[in-house]
PDB file of N, CA and C in Angstrom:
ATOM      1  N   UNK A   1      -4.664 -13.119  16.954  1.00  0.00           N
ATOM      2  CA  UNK A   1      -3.846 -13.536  15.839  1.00  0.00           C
ATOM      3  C   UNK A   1      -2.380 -13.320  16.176  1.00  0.00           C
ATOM      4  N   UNK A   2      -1.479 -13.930  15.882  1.00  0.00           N
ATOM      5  CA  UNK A   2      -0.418 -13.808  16.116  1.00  0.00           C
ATOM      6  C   UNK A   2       0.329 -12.635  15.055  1.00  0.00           C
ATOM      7  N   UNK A   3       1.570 -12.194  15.781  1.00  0.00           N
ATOM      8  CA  UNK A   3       2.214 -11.140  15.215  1.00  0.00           C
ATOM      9  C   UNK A   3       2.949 -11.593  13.518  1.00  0.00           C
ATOM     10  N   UNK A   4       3.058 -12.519  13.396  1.00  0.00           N
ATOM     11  CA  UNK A   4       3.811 -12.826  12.488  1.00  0.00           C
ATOM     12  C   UNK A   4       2.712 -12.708  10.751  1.00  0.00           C
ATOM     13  N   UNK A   5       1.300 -12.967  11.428  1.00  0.00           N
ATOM     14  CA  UNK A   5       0.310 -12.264  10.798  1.00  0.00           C
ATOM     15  C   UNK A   5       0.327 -11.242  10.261  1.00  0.00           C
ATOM     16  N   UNK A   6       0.476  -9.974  11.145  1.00  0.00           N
ATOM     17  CA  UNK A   6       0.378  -8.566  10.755  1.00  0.00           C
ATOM     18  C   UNK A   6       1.107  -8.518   9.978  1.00  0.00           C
ATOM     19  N   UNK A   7       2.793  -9.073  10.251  1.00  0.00           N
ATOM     20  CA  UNK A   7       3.815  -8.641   9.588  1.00  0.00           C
ATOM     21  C   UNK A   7       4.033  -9.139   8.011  1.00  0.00           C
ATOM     22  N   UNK A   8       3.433 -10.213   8.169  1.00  0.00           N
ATOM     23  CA  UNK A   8       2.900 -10.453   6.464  1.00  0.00           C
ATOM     24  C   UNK A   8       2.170  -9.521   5.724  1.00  0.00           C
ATOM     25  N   UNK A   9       0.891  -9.675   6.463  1.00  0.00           N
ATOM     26  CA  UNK A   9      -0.271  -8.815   6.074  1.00  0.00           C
ATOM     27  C   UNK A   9       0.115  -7.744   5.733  1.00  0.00           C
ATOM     28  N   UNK A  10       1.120  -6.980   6.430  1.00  0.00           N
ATOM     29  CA  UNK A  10       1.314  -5.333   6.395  1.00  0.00           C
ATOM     30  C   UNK A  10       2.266  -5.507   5.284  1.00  0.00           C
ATOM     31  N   UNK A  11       2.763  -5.993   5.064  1.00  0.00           N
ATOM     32  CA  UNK A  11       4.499  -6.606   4.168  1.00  0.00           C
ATOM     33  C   UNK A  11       3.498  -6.581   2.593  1.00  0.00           C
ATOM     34  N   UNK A  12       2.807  -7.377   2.575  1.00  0.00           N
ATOM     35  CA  UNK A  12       2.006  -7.376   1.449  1.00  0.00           C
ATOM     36  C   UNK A  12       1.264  -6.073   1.138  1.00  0.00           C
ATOM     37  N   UNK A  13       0.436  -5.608   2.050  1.00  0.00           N
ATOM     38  CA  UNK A  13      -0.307  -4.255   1.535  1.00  0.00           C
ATOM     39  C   UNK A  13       1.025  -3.117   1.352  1.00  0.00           C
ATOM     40  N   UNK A  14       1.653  -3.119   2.099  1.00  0.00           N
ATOM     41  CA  UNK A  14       2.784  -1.839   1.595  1.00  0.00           C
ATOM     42  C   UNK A  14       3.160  -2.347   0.211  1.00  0.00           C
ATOM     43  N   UNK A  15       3.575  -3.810  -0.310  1.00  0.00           N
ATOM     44  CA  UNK A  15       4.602  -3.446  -1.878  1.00  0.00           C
ATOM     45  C   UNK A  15       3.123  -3.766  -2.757  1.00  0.00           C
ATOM     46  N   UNK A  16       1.932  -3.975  -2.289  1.00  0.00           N
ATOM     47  CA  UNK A  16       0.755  -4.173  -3.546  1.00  0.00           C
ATOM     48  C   UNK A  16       0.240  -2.636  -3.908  1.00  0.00           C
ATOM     49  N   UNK A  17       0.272  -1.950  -2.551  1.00  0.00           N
ATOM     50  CA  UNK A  17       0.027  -0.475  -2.445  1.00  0.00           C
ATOM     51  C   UNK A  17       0.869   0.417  -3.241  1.00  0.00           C
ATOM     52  N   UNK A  18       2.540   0.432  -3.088  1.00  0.00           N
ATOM     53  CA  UNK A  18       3.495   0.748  -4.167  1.00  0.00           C
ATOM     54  C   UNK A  18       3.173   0.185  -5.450  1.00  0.00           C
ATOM     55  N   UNK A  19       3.207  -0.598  -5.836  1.00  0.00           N
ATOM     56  CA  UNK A  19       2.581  -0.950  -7.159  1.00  0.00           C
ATOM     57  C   UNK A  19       1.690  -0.263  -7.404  1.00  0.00           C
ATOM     58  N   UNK A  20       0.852  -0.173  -7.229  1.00  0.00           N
ATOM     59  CA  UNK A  20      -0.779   0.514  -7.721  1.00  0.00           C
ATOM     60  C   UNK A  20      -0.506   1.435  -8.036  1.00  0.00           C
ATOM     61  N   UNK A  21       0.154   2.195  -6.745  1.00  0.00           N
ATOM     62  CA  UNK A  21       0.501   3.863  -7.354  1.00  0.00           C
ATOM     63  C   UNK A  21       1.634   4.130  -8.306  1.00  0.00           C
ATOM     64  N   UNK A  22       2.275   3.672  -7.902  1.00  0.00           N
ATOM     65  CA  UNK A  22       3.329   3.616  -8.921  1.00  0.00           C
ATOM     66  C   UNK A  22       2.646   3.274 -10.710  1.00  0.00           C
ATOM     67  N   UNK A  23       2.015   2.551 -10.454  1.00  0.00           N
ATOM     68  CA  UNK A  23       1.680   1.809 -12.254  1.00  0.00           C
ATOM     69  C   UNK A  23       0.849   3.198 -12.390  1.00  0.00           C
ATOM     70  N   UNK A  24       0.027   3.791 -11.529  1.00  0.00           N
ATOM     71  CA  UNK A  24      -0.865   4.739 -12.151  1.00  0.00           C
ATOM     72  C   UNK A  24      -0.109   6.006 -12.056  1.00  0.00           C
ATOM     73  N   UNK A  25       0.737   6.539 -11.354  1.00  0.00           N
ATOM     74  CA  UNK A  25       1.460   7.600 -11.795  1.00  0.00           C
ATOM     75  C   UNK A  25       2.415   7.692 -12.957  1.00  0.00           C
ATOM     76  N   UNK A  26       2.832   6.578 -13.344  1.00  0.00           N
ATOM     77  CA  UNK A  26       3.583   6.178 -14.356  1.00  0.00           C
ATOM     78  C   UNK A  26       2.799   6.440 -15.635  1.00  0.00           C
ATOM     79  N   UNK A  27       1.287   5.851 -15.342  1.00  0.00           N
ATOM     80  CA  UNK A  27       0.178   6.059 -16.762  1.00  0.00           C
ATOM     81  C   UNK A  27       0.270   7.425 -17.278  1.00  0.00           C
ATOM     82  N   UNK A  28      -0.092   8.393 -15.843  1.00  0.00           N
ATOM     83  CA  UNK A  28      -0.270   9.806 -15.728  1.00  0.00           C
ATOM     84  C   UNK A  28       0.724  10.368 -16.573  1.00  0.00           C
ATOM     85  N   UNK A  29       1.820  10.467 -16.223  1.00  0.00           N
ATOM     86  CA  UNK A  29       3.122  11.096 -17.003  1.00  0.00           C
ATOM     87  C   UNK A  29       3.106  10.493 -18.567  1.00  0.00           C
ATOM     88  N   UNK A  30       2.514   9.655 -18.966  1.00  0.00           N
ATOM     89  CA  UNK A  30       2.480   9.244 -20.505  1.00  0.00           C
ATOM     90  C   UNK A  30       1.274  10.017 -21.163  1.00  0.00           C
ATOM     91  N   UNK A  31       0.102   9.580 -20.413  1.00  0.00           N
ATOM     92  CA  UNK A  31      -0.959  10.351 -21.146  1.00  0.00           C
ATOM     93  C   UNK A  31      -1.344  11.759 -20.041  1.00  0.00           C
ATOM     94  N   UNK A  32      -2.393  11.669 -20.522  1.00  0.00           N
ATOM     95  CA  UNK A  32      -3.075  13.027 -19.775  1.00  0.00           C
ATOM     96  C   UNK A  32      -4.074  12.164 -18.395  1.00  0.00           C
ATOM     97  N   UNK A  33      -3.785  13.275 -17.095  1.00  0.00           N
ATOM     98  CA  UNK A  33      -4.317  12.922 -15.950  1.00  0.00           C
ATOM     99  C   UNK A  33      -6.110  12.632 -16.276  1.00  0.00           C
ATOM    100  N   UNK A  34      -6.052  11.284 -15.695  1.00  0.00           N
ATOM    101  CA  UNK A  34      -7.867  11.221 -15.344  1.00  0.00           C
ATOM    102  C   UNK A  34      -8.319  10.757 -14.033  1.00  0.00           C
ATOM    103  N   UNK A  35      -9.574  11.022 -13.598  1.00  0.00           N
ATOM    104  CA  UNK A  35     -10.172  10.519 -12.411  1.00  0.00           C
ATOM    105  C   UNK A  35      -9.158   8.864 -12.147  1.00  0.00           C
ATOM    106  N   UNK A  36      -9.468   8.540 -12.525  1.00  0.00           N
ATOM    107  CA  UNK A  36      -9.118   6.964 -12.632  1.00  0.00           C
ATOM    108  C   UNK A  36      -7.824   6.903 -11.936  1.00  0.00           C
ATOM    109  N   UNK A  37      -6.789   7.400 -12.775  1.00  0.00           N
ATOM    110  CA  UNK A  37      -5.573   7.161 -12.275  1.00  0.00           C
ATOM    111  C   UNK A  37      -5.311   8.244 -10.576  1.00  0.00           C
ATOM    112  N   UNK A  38      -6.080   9.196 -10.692  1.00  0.00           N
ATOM    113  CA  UNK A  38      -5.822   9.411  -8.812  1.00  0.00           C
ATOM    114  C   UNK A  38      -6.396   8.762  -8.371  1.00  0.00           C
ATOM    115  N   UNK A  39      -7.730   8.608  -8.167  1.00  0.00           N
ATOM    116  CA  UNK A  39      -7.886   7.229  -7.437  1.00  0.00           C
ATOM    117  C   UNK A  39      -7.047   6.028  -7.703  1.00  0.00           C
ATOM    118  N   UNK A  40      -6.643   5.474  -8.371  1.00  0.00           N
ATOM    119  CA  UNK A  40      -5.780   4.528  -8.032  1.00  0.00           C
ATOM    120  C   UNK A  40      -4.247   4.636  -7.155  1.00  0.00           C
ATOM    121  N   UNK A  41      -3.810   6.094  -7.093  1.00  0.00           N
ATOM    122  CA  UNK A  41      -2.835   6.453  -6.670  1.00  0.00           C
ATOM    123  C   UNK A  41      -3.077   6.928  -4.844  1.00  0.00           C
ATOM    124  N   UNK A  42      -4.802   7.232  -4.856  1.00  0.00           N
ATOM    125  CA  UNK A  42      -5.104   7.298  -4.074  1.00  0.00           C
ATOM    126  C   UNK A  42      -5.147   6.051  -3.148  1.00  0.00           C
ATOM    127  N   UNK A  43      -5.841   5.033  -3.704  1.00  0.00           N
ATOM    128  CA  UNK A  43      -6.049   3.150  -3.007  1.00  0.00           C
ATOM    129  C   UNK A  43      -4.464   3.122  -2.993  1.00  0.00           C
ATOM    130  N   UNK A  44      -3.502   2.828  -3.795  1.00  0.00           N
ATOM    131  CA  UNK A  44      -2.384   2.717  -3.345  1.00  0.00           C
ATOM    132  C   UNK A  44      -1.914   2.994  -2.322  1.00  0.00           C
ATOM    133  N   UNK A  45      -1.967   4.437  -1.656  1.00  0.00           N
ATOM    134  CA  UNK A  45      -1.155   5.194  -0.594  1.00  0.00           C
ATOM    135  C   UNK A  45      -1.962   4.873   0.619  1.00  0.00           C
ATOM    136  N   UNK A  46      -3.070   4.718   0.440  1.00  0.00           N
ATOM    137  CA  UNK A  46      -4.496   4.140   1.380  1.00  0.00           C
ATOM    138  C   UNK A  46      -3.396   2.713   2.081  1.00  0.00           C
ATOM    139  N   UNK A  47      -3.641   1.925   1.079  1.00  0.00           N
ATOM    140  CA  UNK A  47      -3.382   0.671   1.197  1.00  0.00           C
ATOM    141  C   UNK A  47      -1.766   0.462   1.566  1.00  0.00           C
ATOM    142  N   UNK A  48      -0.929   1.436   1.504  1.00  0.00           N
ATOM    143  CA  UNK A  48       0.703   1.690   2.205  1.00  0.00           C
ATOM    144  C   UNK A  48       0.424   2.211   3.486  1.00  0.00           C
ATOM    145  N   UNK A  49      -0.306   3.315   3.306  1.00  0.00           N
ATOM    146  CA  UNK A  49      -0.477   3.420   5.202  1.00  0.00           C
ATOM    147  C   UNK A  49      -1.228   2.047   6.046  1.00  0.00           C
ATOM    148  N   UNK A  50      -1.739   1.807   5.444  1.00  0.00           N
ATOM    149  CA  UNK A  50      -2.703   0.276   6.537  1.00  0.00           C
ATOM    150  C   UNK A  50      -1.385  -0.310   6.828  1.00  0.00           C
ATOM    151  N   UNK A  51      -0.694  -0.744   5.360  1.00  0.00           N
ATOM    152  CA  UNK A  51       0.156  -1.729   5.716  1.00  0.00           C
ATOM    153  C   UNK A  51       1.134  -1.547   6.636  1.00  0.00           C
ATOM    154  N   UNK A  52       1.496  -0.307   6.749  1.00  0.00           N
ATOM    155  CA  UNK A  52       2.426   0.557   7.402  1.00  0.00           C
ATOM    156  C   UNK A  52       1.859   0.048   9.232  1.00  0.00           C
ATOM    157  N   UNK A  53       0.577   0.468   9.058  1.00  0.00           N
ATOM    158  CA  UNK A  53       0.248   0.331  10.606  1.00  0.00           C
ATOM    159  C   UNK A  53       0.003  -1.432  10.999  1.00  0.00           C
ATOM    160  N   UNK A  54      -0.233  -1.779  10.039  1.00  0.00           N
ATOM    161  CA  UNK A  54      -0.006  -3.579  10.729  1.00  0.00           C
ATOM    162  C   UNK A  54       0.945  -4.286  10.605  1.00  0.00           C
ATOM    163  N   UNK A  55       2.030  -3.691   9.779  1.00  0.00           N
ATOM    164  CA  UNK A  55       3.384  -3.795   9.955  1.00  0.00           C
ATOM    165  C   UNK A  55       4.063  -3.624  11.373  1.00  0.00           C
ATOM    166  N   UNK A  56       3.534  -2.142  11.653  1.00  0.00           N
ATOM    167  CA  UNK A  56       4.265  -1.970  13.464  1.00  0.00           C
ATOM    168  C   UNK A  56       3.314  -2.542  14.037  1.00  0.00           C
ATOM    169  N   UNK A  57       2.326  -2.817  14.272  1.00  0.00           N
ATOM    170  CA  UNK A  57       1.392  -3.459  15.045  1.00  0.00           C
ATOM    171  C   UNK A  57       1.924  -5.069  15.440  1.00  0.00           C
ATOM    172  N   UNK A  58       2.552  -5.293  14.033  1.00  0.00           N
ATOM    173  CA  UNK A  58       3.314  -6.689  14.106  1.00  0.00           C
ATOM    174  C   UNK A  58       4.164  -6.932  15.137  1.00  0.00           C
ATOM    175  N   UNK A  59       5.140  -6.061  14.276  1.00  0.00           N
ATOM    176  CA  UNK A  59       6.166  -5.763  14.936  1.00  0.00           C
ATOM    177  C   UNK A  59       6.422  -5.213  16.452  1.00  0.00           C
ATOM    178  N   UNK A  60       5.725  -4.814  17.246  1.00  0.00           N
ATOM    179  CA  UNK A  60       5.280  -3.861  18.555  1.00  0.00           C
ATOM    180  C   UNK A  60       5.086  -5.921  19.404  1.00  0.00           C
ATOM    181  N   UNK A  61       3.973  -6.498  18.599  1.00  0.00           N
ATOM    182  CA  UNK A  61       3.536  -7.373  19.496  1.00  0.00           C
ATOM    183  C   UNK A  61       4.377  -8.923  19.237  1.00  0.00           C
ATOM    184  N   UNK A  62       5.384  -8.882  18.532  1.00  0.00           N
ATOM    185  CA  UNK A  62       6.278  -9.711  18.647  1.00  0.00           C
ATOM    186  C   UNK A  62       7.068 -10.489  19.976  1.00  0.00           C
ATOM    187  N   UNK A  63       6.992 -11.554  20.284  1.00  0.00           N
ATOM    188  CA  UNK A  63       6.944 -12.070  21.588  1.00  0.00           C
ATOM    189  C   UNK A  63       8.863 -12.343  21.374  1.00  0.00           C
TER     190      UNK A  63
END
């Protein structure tokens, strides 16, 4: 696959990943903490590191 791939790919999972966590830490501070919202804060940060690594992966194999 070409690099310009990753760099989407990764571009997208890092700001969908910020979102997630962000919307669910945001919940947290209004109401009271539940399972729900760490896991979602959890998939978020999950889903920022991937993007993180196919971001440089992109970026590394850029011709």
């Amino acid at each position: 696959m070409s690099a310009m791939f990753w760099i989407v790919a990764g571009a997208v999972l890092v700001v969908s990943g910020l979102a997630i966590a962000a919307t669910a830490a945001r919940g947290v501070r209004r109401a009271g903490s539940t399972g729900a919202n760490g896991m979602a804060i959890a998939v978020g940060g999950g889903l920022v590191i991937w993007g993180a690594i196919a971001l440089t992966v992109g970026l590394l194999t850029q011709d």
